[in-house]
PDB file of N, CA and C in Angstrom:
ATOM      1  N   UNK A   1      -2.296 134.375 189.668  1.00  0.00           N
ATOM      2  CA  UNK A   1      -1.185 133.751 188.991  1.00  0.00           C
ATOM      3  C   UNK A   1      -1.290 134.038 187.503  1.00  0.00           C
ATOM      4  N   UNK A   2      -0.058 133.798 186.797  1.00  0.00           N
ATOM      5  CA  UNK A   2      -0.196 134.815 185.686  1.00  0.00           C
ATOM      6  C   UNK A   2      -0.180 133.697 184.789  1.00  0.00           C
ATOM      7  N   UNK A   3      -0.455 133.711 183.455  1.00  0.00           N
ATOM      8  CA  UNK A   3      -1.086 132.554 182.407  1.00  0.00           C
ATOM      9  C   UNK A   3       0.323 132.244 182.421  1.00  0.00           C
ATOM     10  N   UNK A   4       0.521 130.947 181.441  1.00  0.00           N
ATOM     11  CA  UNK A   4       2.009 130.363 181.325  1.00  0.00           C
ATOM     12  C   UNK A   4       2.222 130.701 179.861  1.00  0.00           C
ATOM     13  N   UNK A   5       1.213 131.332 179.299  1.00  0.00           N
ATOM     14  CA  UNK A   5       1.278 132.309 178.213  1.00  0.00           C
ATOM     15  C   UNK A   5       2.101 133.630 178.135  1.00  0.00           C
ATOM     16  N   UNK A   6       1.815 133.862 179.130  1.00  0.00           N
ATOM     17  CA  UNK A   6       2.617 134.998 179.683  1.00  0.00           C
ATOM     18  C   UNK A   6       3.849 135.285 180.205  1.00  0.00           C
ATOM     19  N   UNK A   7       4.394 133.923 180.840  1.00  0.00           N
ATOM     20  CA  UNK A   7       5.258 133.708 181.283  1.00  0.00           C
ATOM     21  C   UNK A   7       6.300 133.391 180.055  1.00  0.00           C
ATOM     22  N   UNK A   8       6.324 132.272 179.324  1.00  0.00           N
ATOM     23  CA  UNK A   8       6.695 132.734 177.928  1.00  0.00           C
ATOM     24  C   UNK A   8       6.553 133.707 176.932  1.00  0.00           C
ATOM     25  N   UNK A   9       5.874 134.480 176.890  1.00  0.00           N
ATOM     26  CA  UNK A   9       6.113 135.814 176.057  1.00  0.00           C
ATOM     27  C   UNK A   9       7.037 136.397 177.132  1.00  0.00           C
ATOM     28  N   UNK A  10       7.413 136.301 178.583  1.00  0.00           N
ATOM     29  CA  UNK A  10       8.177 137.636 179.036  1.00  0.00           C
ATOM     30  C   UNK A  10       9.830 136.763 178.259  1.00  0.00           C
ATOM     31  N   UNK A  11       9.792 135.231 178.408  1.00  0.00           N
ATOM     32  CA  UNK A  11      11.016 134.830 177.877  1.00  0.00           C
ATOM     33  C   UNK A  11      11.258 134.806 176.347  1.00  0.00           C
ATOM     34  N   UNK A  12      10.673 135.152 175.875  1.00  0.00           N
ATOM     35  CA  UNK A  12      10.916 135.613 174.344  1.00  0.00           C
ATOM     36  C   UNK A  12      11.536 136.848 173.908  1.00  0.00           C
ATOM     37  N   UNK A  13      10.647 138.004 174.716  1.00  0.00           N
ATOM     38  CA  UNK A  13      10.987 139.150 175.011  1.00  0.00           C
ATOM     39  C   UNK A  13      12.320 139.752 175.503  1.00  0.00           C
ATOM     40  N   UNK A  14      12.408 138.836 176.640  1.00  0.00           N
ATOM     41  CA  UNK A  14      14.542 138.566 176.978  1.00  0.00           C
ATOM     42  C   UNK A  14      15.097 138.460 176.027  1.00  0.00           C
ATOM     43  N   UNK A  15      14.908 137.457 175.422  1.00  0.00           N
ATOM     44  CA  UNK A  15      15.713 136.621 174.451  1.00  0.00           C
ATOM     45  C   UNK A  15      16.063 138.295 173.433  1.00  0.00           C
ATOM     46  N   UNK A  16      14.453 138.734 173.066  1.00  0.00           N
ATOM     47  CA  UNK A  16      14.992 139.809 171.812  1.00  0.00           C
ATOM     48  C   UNK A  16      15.359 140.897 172.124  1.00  0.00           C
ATOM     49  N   UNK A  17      15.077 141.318 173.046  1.00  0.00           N
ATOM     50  CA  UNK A  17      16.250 142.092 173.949  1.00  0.00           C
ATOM     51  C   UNK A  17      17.992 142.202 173.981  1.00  0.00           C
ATOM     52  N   UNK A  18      17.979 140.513 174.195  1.00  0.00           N
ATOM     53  CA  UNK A  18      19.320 140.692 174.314  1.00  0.00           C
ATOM     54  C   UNK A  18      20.045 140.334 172.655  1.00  0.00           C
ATOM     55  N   UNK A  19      19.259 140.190 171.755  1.00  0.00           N
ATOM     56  CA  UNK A  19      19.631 140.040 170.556  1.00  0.00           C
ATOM     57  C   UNK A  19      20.108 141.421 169.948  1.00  0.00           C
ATOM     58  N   UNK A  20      19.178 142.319 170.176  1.00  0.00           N
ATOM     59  CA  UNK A  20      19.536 143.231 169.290  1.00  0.00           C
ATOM     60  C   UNK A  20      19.897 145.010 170.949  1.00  0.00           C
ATOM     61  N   UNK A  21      20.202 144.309 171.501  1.00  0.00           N
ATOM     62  CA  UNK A  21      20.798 145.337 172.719  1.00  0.00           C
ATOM     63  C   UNK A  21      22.017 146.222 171.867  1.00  0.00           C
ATOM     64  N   UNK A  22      23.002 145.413 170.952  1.00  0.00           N
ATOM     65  CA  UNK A  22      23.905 146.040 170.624  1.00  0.00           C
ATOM     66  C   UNK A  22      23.604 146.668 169.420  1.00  0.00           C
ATOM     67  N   UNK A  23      22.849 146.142 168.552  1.00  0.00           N
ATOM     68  CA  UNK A  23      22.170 147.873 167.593  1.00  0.00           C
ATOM     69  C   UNK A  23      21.679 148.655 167.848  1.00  0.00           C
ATOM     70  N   UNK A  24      20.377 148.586 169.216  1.00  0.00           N
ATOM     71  CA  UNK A  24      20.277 149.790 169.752  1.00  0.00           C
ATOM     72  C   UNK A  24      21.126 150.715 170.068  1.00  0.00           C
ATOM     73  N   UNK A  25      22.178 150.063 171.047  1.00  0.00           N
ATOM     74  CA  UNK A  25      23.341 150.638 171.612  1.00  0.00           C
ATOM     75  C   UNK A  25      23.820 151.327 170.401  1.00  0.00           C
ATOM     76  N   UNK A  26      23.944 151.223 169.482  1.00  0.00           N
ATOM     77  CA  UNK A  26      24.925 151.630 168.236  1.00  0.00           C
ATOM     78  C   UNK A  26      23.803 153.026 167.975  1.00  0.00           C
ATOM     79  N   UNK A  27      22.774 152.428 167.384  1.00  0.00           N
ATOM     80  CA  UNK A  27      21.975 153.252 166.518  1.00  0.00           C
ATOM     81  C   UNK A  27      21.912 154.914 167.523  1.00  0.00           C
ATOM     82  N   UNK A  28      21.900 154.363 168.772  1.00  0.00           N
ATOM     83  CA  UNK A  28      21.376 155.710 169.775  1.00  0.00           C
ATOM     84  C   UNK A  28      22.580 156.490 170.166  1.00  0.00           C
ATOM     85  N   UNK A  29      24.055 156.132 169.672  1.00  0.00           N
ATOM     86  CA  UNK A  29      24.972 156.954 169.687  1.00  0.00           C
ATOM     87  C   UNK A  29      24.962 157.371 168.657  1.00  0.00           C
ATOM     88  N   UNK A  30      24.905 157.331 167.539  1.00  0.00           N
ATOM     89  CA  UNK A  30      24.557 157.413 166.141  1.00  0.00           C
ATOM     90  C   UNK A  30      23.552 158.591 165.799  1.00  0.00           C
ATOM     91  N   UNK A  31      22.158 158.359 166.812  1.00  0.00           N
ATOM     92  CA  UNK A  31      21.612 159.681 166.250  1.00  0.00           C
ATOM     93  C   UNK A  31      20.702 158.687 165.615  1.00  0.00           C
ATOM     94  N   UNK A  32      20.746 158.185 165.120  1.00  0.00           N
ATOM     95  CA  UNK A  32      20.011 157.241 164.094  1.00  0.00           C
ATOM     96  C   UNK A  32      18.410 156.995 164.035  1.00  0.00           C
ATOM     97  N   UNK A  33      17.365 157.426 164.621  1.00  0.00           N
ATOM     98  CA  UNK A  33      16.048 157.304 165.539  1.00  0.00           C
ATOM     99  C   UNK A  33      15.110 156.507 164.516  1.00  0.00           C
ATOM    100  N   UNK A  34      15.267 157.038 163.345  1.00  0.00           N
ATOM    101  CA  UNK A  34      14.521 156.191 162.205  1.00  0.00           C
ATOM    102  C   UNK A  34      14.818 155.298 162.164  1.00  0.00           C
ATOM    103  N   UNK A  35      15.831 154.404 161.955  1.00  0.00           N
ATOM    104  CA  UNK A  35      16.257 153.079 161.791  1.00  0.00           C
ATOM    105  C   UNK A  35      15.921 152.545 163.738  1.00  0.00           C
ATOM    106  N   UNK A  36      16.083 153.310 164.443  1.00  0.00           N
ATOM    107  CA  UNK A  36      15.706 152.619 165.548  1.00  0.00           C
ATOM    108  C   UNK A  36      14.254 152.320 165.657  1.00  0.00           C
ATOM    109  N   UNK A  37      13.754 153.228 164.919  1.00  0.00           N
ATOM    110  CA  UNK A  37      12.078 152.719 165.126  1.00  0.00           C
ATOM    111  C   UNK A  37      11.615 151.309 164.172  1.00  0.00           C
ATOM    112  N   UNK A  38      12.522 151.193 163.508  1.00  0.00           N
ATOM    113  CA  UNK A  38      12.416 150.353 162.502  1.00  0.00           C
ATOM    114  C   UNK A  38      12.676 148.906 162.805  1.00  0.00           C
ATOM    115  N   UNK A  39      12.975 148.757 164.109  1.00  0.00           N
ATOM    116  CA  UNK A  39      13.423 147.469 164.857  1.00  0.00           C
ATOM    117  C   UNK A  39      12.062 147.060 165.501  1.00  0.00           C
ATOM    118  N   UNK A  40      12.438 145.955 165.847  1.00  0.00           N
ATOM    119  CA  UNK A  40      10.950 145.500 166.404  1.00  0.00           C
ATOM    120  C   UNK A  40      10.273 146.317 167.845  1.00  0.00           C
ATOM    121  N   UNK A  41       9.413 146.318 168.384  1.00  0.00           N
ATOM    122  CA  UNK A  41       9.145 147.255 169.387  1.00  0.00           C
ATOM    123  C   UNK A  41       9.491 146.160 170.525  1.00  0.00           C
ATOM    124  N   UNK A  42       9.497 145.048 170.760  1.00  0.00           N
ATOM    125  CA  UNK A  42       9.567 144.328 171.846  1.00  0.00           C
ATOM    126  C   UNK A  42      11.139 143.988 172.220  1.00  0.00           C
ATOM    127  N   UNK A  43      11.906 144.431 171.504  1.00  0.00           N
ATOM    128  CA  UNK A  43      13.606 144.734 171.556  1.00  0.00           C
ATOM    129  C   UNK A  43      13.938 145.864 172.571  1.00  0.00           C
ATOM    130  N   UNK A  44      13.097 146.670 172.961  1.00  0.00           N
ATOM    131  CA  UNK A  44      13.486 147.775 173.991  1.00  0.00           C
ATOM    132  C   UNK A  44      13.340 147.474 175.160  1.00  0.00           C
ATOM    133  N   UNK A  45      14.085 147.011 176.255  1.00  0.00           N
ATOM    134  CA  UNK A  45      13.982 147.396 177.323  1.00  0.00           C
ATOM    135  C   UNK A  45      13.048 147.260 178.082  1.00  0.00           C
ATOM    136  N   UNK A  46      12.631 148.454 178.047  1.00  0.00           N
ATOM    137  CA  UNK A  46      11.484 149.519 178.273  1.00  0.00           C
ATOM    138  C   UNK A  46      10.086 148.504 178.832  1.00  0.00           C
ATOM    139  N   UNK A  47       9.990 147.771 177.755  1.00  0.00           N
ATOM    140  CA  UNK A  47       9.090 146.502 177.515  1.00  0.00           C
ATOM    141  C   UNK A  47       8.946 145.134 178.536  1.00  0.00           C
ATOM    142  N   UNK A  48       9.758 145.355 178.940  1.00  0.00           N
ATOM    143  CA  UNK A  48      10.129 143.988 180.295  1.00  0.00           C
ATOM    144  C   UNK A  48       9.716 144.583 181.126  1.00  0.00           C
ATOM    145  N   UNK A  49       8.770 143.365 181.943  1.00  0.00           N
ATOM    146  CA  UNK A  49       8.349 143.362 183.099  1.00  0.00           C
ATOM    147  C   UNK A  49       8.908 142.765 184.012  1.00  0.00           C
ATOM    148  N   UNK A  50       8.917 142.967 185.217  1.00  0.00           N
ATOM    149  CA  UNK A  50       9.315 141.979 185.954  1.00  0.00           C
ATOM    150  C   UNK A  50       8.518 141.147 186.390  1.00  0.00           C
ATOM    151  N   UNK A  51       8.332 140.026 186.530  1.00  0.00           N
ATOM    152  CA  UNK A  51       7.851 138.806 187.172  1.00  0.00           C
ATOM    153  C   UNK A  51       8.221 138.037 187.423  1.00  0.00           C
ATOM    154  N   UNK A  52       7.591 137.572 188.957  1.00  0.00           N
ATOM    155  CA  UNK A  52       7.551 136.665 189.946  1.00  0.00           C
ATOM    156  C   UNK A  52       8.191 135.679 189.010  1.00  0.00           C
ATOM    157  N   UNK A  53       9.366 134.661 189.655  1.00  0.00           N
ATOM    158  CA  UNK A  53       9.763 133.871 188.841  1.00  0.00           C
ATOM    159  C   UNK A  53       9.101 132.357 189.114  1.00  0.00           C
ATOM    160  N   UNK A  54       8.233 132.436 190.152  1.00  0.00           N
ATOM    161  CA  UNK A  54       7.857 131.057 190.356  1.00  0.00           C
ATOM    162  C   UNK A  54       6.165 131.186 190.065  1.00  0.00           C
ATOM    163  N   UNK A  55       5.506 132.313 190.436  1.00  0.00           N
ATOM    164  CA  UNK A  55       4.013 132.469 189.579  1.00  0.00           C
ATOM    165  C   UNK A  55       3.455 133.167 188.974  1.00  0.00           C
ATOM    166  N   UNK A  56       4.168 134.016 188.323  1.00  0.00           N
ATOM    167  CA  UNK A  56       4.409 135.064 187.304  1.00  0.00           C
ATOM    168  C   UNK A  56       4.043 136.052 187.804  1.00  0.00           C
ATOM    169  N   UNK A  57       3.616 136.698 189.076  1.00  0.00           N
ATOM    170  CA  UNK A  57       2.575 137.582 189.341  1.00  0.00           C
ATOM    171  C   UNK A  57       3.406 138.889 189.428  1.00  0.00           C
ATOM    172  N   UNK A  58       3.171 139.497 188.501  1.00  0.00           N
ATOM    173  CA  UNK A  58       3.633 141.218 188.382  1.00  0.00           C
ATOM    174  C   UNK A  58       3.612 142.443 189.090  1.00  0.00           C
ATOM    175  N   UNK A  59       3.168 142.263 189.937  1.00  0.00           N
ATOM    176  CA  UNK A  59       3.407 143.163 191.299  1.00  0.00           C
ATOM    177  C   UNK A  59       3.656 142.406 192.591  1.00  0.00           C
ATOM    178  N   UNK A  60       4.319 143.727 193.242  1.00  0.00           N
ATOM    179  CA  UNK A  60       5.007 143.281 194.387  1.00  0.00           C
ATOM    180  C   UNK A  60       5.747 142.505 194.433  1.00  0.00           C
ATOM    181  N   UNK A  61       6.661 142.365 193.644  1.00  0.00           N
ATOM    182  CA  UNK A  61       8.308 141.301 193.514  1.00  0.00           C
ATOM    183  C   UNK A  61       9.100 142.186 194.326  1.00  0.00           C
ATOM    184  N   UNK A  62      10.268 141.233 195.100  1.00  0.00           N
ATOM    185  CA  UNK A  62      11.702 141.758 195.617  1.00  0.00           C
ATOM    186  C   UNK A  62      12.818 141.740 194.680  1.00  0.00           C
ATOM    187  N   UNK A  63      13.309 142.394 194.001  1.00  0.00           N
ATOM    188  CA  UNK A  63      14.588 142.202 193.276  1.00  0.00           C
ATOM    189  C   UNK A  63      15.557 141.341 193.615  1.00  0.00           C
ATOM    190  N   UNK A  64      15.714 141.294 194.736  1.00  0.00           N
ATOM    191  CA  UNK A  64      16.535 140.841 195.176  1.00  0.00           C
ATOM    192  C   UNK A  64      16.346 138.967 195.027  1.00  0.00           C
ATOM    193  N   UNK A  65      15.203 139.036 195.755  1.00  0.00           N
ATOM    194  CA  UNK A  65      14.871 137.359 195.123  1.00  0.00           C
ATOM    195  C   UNK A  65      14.149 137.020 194.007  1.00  0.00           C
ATOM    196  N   UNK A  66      13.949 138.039 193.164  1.00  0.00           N
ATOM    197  CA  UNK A  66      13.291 137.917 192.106  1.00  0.00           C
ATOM    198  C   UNK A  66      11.724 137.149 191.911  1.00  0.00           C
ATOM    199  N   UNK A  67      11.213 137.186 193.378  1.00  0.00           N
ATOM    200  CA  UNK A  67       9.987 136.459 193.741  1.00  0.00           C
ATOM    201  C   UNK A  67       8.596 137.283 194.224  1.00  0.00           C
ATOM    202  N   UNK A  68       7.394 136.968 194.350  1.00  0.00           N
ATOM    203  CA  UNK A  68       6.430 138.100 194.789  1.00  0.00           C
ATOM    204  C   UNK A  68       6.676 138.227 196.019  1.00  0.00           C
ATOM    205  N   UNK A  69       6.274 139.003 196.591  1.00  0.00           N
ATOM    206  CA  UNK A  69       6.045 139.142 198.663  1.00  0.00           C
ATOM    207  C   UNK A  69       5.228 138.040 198.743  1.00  0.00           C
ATOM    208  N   UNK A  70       4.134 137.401 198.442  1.00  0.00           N
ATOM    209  CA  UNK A  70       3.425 136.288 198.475  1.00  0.00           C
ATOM    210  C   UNK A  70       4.570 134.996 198.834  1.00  0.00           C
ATOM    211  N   UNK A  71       5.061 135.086 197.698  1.00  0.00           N
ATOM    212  CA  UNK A  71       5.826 133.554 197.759  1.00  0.00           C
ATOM    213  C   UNK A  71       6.837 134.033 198.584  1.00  0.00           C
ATOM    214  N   UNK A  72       7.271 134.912 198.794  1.00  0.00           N
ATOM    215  CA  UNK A  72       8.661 134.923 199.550  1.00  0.00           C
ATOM    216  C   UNK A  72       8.506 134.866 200.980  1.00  0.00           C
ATOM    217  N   UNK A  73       6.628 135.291 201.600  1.00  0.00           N
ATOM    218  CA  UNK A  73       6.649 135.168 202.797  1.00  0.00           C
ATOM    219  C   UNK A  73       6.434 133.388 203.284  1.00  0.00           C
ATOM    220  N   UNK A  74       5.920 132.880 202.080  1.00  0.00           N
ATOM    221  CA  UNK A  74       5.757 131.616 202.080  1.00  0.00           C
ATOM    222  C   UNK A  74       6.923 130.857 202.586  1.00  0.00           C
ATOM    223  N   UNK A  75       8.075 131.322 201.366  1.00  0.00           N
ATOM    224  CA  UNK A  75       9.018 130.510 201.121  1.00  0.00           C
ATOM    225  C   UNK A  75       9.992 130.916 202.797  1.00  0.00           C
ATOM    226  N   UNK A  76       9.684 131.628 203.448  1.00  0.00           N
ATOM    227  CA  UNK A  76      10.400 132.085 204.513  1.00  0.00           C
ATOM    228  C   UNK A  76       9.649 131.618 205.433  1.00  0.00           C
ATOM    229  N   UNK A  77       8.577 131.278 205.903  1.00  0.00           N
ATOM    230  CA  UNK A  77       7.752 130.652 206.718  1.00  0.00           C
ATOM    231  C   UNK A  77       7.804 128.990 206.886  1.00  0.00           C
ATOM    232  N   UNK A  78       8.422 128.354 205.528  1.00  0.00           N
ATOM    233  CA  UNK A  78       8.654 127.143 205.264  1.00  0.00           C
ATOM    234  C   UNK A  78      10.604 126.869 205.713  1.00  0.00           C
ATOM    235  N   UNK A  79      11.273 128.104 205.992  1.00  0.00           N
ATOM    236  CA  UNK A  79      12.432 127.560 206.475  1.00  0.00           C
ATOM    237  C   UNK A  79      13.194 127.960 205.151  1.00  0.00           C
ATOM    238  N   UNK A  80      12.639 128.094 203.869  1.00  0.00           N
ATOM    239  CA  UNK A  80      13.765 127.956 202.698  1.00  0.00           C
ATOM    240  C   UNK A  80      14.624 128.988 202.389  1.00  0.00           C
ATOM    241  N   UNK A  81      14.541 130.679 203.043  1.00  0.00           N
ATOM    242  CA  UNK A  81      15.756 131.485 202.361  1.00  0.00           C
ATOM    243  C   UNK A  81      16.302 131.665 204.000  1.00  0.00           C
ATOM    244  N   UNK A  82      17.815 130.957 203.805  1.00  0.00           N
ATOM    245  CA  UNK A  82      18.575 131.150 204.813  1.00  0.00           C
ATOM    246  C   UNK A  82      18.786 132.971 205.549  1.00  0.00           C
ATOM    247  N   UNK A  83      18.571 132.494 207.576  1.00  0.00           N
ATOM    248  CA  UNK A  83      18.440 134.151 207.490  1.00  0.00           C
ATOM    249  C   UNK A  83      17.283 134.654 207.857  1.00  0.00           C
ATOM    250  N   UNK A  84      16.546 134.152 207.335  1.00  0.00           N
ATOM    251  CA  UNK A  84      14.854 135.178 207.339  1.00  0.00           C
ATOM    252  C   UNK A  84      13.943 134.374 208.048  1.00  0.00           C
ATOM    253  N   UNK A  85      13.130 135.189 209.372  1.00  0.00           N
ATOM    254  CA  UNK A  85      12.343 134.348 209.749  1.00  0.00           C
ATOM    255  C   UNK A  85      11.299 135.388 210.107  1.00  0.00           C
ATOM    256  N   UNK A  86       9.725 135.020 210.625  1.00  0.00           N
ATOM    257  CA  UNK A  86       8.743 136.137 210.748  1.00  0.00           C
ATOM    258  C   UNK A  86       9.007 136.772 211.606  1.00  0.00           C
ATOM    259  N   UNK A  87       8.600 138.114 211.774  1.00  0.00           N
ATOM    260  CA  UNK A  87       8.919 138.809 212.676  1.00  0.00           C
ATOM    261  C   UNK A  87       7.173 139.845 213.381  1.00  0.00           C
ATOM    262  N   UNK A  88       7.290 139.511 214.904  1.00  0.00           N
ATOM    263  CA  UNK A  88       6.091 139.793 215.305  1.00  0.00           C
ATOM    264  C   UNK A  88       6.506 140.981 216.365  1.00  0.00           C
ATOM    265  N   UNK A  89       5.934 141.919 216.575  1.00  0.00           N
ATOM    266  CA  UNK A  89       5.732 143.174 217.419  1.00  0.00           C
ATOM    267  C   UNK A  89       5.099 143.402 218.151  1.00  0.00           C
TER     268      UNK A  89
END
């Protein structure tokens, strides 16, 4: 499980992301690369991780539920995502 340190730096990181998304956007039609370097480095993209939204854990998430395979086999074993149940062979 991932620190709750961590888990807040990835929401900070959103946050400046989506602050300055539209000067990037500008600067990189522009040509502009100097002034783009000149922005903070944690404003790109690039920089986001994805994580587990319920225990931060950074590998093996589904996009789709935005959760690890861990919790999601959990959370499907407990009845909670409508639809999904184990499947044995």
């Amino acid at each position: 499980m991932a620190s709750k340190s961590k888990i807040e730096k990835q929401k900070r990181n959103a946050l400046m992301i989506a602050k300055y998304a539209e000067k990037r956007k500008e600067l990189k039609e522009a040509g502009d690369y100097e002034a783009l370097a000149k922005l903070p480095r944690s404003s790109s993209r690039t920089r986001l991780r994805r994580l587990c939204q319920l225990t931060g854990r950074p590998r093996g998430n589904y996009r789709k539920f935005q959760i690890s395979r861990i919790m999601l086999r959990d959370m499907a074993l407990d009845g909670l995502i409508p639809g999904m149940k184990k499947s044995s062979w």
